[in-house]
PDB file of N, CA and C in Angstrom:
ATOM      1  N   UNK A   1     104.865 104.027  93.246  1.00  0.00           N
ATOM      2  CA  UNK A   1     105.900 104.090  94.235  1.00  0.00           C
ATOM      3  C   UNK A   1     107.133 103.320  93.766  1.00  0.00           C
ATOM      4  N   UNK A   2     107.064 102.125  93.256  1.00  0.00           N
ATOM      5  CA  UNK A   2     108.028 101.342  92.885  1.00  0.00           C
ATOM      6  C   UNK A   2     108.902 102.117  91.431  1.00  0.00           C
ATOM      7  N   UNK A   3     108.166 102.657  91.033  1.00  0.00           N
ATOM      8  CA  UNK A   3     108.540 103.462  89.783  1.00  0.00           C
ATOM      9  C   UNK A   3     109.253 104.620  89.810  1.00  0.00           C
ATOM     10  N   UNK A   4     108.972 105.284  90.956  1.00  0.00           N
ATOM     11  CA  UNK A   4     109.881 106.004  92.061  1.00  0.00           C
ATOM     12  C   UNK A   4     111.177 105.975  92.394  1.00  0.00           C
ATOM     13  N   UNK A   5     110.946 104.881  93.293  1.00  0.00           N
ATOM     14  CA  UNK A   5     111.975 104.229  93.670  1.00  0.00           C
ATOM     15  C   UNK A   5     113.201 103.459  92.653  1.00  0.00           C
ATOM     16  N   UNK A   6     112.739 102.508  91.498  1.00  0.00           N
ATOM     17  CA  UNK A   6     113.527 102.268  90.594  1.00  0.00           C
ATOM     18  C   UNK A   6     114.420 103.249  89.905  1.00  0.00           C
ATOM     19  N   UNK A   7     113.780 104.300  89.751  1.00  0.00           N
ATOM     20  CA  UNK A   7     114.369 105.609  88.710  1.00  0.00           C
ATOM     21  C   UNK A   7     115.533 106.299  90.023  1.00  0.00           C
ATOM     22  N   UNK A   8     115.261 106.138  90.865  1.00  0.00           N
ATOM     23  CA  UNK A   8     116.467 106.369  91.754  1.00  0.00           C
ATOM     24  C   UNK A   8     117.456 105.432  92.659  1.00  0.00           C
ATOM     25  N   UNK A   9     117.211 104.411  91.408  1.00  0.00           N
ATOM     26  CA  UNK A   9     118.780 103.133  91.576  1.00  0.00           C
ATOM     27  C   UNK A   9     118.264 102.642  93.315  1.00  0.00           C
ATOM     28  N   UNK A  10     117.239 102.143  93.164  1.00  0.00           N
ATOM     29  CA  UNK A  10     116.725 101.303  94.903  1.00  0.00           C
ATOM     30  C   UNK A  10     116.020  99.949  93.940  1.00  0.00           C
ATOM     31  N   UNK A  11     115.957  98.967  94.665  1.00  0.00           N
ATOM     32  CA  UNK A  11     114.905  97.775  94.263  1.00  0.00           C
ATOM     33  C   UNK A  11     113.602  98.440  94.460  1.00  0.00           C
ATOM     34  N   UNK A  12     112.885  97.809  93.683  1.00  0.00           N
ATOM     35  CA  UNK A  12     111.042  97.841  93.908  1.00  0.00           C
ATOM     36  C   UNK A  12     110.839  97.165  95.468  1.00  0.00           C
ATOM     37  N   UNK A  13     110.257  97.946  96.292  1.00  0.00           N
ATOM     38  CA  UNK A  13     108.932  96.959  97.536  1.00  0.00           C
ATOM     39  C   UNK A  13     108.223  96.218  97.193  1.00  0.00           C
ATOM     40  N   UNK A  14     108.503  95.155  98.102  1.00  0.00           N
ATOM     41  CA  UNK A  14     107.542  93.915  97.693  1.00  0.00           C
ATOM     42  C   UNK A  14     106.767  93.814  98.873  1.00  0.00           C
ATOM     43  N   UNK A  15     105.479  93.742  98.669  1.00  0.00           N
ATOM     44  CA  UNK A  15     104.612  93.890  99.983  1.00  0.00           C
ATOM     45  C   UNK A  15     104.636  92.021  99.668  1.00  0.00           C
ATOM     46  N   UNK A  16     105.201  91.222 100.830  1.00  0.00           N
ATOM     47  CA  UNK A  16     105.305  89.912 100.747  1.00  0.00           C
ATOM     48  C   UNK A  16     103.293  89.504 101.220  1.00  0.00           C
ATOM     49  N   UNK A  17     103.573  87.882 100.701  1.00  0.00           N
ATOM     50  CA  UNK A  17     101.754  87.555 100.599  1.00  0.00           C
ATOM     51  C   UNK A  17     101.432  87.629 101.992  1.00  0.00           C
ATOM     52  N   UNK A  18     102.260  87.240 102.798  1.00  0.00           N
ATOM     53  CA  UNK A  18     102.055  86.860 104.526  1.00  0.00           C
ATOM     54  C   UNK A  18     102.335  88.319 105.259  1.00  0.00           C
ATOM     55  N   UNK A  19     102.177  89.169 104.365  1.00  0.00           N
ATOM     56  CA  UNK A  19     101.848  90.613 104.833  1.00  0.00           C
ATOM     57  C   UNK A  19     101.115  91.533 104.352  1.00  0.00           C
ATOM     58  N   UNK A  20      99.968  90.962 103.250  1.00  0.00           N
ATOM     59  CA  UNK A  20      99.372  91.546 102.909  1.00  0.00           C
ATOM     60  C   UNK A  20      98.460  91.742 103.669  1.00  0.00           C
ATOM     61  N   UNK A  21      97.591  91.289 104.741  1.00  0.00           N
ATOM     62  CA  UNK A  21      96.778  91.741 105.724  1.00  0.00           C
ATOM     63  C   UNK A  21      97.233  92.565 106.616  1.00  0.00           C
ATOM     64  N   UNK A  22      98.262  93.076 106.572  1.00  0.00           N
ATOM     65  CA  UNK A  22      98.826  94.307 107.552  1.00  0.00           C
ATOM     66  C   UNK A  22      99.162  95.247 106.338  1.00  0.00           C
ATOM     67  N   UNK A  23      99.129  94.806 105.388  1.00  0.00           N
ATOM     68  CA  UNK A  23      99.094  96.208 104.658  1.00  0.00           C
ATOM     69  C   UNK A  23      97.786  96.592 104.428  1.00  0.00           C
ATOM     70  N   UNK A  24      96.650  95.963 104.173  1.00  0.00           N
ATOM     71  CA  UNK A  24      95.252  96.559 103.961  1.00  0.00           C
ATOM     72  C   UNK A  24      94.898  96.679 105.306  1.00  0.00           C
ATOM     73  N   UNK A  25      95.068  96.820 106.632  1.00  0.00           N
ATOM     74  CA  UNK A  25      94.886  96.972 108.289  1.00  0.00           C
ATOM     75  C   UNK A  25      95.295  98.301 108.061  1.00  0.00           C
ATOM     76  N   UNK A  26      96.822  98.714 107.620  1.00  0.00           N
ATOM     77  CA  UNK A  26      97.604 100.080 107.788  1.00  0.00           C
ATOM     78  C   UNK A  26      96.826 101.024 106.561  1.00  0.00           C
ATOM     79  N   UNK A  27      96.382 100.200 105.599  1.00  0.00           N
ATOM     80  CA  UNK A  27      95.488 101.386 104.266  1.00  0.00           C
ATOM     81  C   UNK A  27      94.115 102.000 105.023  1.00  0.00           C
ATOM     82  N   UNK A  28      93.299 101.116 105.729  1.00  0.00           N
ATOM     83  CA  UNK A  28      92.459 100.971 106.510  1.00  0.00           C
ATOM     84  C   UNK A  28      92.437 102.057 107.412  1.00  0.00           C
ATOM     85  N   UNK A  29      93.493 101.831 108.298  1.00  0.00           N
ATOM     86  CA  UNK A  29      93.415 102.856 109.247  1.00  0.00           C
ATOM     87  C   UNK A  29      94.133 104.197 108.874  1.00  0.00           C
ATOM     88  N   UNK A  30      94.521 104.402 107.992  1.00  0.00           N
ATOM     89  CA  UNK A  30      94.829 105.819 107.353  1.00  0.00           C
ATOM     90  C   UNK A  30      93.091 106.028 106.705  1.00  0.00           C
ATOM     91  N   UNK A  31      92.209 105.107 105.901  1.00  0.00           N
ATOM     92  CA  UNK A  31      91.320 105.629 105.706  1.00  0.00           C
ATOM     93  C   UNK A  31      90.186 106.373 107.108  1.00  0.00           C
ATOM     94  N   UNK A  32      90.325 105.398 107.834  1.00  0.00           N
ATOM     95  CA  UNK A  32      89.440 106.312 109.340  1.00  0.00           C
ATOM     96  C   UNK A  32      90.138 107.015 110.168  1.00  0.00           C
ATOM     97  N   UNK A  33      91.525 107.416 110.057  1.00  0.00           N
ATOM     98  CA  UNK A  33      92.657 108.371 110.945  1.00  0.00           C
ATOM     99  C   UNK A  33      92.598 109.277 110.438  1.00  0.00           C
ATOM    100  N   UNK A  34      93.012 109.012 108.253  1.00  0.00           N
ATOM    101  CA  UNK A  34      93.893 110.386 107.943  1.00  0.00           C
ATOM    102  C   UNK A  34      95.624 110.131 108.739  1.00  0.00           C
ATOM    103  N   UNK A  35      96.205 109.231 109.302  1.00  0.00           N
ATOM    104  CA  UNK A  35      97.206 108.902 109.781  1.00  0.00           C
ATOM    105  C   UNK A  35      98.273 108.099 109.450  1.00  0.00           C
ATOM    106  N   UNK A  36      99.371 108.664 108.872  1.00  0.00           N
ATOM    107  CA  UNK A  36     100.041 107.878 108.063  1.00  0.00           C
ATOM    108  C   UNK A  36     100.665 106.969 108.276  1.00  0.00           C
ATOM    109  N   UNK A  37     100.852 107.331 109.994  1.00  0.00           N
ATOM    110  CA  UNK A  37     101.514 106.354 110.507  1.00  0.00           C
ATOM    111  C   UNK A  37     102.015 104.627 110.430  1.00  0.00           C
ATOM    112  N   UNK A  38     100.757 104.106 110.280  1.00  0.00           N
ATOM    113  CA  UNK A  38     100.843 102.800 110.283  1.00  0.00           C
ATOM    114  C   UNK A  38     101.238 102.499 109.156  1.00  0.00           C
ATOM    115  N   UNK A  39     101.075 102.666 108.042  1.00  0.00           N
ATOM    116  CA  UNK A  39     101.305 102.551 106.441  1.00  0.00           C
ATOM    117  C   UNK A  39     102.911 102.745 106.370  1.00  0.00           C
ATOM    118  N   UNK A  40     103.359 104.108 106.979  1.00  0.00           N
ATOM    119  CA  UNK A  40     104.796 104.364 106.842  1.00  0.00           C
ATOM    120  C   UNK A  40     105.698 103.060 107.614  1.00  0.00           C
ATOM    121  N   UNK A  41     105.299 102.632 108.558  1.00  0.00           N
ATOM    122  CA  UNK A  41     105.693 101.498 109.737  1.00  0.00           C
ATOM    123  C   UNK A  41     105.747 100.666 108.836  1.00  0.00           C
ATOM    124  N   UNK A  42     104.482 100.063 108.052  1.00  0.00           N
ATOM    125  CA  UNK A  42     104.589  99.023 107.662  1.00  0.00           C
ATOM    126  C   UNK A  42     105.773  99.018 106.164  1.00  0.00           C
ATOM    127  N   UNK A  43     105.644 100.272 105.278  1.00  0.00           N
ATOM    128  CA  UNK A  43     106.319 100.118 104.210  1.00  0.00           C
ATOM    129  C   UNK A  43     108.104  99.648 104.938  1.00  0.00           C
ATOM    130  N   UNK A  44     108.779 100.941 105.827  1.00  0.00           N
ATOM    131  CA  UNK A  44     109.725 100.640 106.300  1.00  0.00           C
ATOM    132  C   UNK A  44     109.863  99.182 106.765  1.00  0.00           C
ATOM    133  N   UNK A  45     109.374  98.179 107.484  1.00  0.00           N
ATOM    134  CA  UNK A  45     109.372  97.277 107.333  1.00  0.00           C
ATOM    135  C   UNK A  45     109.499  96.439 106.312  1.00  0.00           C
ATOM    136  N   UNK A  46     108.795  96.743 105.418  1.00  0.00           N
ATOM    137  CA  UNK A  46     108.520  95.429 104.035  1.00  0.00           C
ATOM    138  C   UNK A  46     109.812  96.141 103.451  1.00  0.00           C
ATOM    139  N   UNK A  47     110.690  97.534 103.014  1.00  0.00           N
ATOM    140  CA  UNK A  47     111.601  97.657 102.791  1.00  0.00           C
ATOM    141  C   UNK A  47     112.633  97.298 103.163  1.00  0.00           C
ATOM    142  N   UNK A  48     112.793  97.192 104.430  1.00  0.00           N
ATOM    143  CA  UNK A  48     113.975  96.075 105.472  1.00  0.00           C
ATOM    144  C   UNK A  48     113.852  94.677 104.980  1.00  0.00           C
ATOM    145  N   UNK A  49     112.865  94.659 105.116  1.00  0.00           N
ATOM    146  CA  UNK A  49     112.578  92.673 104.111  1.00  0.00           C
ATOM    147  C   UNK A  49     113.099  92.581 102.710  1.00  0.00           C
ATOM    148  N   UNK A  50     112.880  93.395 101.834  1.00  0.00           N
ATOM    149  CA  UNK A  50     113.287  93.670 100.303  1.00  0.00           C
ATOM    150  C   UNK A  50     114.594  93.653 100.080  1.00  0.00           C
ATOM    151  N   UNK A  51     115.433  94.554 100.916  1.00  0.00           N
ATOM    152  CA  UNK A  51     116.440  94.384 101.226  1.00  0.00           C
ATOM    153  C   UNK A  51     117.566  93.515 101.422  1.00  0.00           C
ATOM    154  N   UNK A  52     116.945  93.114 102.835  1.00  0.00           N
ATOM    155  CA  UNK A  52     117.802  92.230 103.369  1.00  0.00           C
ATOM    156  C   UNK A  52     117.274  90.639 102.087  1.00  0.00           C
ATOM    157  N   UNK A  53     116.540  90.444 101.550  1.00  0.00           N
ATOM    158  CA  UNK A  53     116.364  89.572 100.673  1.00  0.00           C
ATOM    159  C   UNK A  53     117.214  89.689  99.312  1.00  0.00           C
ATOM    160  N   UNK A  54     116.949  91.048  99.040  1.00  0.00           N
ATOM    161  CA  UNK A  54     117.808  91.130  97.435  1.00  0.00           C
ATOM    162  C   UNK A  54     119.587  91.014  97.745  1.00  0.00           C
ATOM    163  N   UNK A  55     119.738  91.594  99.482  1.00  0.00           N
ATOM    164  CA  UNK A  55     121.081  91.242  99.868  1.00  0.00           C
ATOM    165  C   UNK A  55     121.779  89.910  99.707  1.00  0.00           C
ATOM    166  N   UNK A  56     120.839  89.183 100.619  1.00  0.00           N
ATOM    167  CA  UNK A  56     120.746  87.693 100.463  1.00  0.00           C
ATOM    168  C   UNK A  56     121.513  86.883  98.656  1.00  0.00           C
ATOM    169  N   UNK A  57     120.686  87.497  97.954  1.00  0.00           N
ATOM    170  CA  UNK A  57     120.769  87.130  96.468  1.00  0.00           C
ATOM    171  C   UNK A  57     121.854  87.680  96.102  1.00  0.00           C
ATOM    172  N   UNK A  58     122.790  88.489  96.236  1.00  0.00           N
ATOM    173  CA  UNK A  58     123.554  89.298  96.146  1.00  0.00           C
ATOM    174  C   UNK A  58     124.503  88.258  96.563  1.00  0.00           C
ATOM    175  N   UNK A  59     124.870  87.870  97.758  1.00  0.00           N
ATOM    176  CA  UNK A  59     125.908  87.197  98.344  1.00  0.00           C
ATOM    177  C   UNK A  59     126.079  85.874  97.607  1.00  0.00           C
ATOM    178  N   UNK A  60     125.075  85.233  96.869  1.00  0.00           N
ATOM    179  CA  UNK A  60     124.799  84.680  96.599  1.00  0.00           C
ATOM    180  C   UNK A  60     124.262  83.045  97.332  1.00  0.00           C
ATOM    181  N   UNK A  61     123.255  83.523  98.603  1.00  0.00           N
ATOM    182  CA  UNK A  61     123.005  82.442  99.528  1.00  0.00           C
ATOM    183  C   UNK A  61     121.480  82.125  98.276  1.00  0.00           C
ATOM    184  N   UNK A  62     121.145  81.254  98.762  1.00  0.00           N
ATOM    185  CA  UNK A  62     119.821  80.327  97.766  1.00  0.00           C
ATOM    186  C   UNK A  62     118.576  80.720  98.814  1.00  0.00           C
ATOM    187  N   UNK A  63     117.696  81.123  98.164  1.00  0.00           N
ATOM    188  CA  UNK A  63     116.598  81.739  98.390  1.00  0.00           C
ATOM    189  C   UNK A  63     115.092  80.413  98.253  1.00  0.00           C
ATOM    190  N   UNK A  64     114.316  80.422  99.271  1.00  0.00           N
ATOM    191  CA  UNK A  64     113.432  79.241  99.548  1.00  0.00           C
ATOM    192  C   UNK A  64     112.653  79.759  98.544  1.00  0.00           C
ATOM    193  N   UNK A  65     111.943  78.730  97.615  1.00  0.00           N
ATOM    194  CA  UNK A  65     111.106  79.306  96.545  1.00  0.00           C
ATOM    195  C   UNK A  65     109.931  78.392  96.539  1.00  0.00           C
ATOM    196  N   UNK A  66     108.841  78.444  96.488  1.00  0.00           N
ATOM    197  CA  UNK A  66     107.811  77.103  96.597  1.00  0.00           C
ATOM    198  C   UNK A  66     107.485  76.181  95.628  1.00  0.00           C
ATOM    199  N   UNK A  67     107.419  75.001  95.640  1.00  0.00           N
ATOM    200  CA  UNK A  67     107.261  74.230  94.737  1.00  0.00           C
ATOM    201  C   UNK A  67     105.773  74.573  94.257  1.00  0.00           C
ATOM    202  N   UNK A  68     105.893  74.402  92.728  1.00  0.00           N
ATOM    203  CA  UNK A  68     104.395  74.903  92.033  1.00  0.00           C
ATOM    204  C   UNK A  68     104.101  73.082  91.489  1.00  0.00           C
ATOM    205  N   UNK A  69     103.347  72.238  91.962  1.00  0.00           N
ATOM    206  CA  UNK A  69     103.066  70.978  91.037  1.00  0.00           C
ATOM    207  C   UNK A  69     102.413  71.431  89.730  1.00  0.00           C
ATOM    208  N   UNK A  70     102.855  70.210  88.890  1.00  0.00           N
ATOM    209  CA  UNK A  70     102.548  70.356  87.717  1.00  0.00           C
ATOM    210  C   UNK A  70     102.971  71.109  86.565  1.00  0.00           C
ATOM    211  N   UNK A  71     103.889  72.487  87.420  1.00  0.00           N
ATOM    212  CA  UNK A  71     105.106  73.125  86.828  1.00  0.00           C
ATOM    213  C   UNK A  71     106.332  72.856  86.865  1.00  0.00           C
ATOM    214  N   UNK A  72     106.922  72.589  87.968  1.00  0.00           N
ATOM    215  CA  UNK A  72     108.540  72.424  88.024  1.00  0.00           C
ATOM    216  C   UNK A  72     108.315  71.107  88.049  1.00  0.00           C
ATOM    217  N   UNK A  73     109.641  70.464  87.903  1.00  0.00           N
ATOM    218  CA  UNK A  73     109.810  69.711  88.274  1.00  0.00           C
ATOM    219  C   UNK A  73     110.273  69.125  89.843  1.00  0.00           C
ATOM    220  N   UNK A  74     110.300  67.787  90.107  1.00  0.00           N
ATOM    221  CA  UNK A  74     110.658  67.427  91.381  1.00  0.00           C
ATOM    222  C   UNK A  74     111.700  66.991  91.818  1.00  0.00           C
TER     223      UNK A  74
END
């Protein structure tokens, strides 16, 4: 999908970590529906997030990043 999407000048989707349990909920219930619904909901969503994030970077506002110990510094 992302490979898709790149080849037609869009950012890659980032299914963020604090949404990965609503993305395997929406894979889930397309597996016992057959219903795409929830999956499509959720991508449009995580695409509004991708977005409005790579926008963010764009303007050039500073983006919260987590400290890794033992890697970065402090």
């Amino acid at each position: 999908m992302n490979y898709y999407l790149m080849i037609h000048n869009h950012p890659p989707l980032i299914t963020y970590n604090e949404d990965k349990r609503m993305y395997y909920e929406s894979l889930q219930k397309y597996d016992e529906t057959e219903d795409l619904t929830p999956l499509y909901e959720f991508l449009k969503c995580e695409t509004e997030k991708t977005w409005e994030k790579m926008l963010d970077i764009a303007d050039g506002k500073k983006t919260g990043r987590k400290n890794l110990p033992g890697i970065t510094k402090t």
